[in-house]
Structures are given as C-alpha cells and as structure tokens.
Protein backbone atom coordinates (compact mmCIF):
# COMPACT_ATOMS: atom_id res chain seq x y z
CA UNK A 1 0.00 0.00 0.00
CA UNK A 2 2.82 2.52 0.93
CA UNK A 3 4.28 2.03 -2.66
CA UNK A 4 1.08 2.62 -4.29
CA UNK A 5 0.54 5.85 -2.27
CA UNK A 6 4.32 6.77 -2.87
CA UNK A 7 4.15 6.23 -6.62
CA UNK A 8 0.82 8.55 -6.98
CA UNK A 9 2.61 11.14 -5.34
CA UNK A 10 5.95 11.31 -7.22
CA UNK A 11 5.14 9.68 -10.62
CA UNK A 12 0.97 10.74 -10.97
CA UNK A 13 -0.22 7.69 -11.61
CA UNK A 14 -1.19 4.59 -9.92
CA UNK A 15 2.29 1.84 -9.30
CA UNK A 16 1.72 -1.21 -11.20
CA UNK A 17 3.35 -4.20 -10.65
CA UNK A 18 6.32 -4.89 -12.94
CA UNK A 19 4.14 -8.30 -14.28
CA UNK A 20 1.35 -5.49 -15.26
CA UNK A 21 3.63 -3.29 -17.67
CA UNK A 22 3.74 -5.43 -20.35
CA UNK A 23 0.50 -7.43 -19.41
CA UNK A 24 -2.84 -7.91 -20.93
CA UNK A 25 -5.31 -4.70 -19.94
CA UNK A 26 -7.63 -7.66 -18.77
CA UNK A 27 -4.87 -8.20 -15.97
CA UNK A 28 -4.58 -4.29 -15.68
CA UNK A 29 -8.26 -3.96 -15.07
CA UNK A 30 -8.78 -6.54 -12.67
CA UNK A 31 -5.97 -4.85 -10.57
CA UNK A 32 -6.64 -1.80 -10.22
CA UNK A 33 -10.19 -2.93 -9.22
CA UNK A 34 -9.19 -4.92 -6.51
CA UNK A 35 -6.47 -2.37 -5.65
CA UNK A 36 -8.76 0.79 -5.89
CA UNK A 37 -10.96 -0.06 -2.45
CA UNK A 38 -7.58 -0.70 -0.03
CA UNK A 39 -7.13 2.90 -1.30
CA UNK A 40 -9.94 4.18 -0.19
CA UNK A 41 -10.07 2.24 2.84
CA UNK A 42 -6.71 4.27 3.96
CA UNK A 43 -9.00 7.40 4.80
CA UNK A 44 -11.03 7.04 7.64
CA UNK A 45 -12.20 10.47 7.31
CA UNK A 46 -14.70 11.46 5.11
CA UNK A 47 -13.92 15.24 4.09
CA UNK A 48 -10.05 14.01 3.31
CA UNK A 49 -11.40 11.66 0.70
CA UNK A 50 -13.68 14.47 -0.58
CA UNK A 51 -10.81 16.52 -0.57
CA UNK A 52 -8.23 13.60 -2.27
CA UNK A 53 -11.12 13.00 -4.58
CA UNK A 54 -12.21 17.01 -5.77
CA UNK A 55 -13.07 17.45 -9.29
CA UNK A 56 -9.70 18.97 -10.33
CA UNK A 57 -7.77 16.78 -7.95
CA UNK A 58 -5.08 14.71 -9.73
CA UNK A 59 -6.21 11.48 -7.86
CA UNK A 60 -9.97 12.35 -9.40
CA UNK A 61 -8.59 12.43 -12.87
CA UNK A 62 -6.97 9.55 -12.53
CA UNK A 63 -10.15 7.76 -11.39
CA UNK A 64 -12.38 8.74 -14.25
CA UNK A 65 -9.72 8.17 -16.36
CA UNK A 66 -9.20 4.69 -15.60
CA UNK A 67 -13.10 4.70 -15.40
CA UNK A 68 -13.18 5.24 -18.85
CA UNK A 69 -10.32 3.73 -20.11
CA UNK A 70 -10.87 -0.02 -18.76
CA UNK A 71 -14.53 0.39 -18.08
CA UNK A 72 -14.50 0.23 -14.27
CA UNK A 73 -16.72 2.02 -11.88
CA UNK A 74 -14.15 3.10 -9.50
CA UNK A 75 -16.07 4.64 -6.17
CA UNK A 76 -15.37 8.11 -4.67
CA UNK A 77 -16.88 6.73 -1.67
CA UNK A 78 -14.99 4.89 1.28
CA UNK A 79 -16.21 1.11 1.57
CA UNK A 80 -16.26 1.84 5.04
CA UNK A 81 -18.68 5.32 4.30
CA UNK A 82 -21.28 3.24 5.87
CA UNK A 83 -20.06 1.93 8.86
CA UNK A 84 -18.28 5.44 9.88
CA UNK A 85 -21.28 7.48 8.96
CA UNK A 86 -22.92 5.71 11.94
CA UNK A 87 -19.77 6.81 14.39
C-alpha cells in the first residue's frame, strides 16, 4: 500500500506491478479494481477523501480516467462510508 501511495505522489499515476507493464489490460483492469478499495479504505475520514477526490484533484482524474479507459466504476466513496457514517 505505501508504494502505491508513494508512486501517486511522485510519478501521478497509480504503481503497477512490474508483471502489469507489459500485461494484458484484462490483468490491468482486474488490478486496479481490486487495488482501488484498499485505497480508499486508507481514509477514515470522510472530508479528506472528498478533498483527495475534488473534481480537479489529480487522484480524481486519474479515477475517471481509468473509469473510462478499462470500463470500471471506481467509487469516490470509502467502503467503510457506511459503517463510519454511523460513528
């Protein structure tokens, strides 16, 4: 997790794994959909992910971009949203 978070902040754009760089996007997509929700899961509060996740944020544009460009339906919203809206 540390070198995902690490590699969004100095290269702007999500690490892959070296296996991924040459892979098939099949592999690519099924990644960064599993990978995507222990991102999310990092922020425990609410108005940092709205912040992380503003419209002209560079983690935002990376979302709808992989949105779009492997056909995911990456969340802006915490999995955990639920559970600490309740706190």
């Amino acid at each position: 997790m540390l070198r995902i978070c690490t590699h969004i902040v100095r290269e702007s754009d999500f690490f892959l794994p070296p296996s991924l760089l040459e892979g098939a996007p099949e592999a690519r997509r099924e990644y960064y959909g599993r990978a995507w929700d222990k991102v999310l899961i990092k922020w425990r509060d609410r108005s940092a992910i709205k912040q992380a996740l503003a419209d002209d944020a560079p983690l935002e544009q990376w979302r709808v971009m992989l949105n779009e460009l492997y056909d995911l339906n990456l969340s802006n919203t915490s999995p955990q949203y639920d559970r600490l809206r309740q706190r």
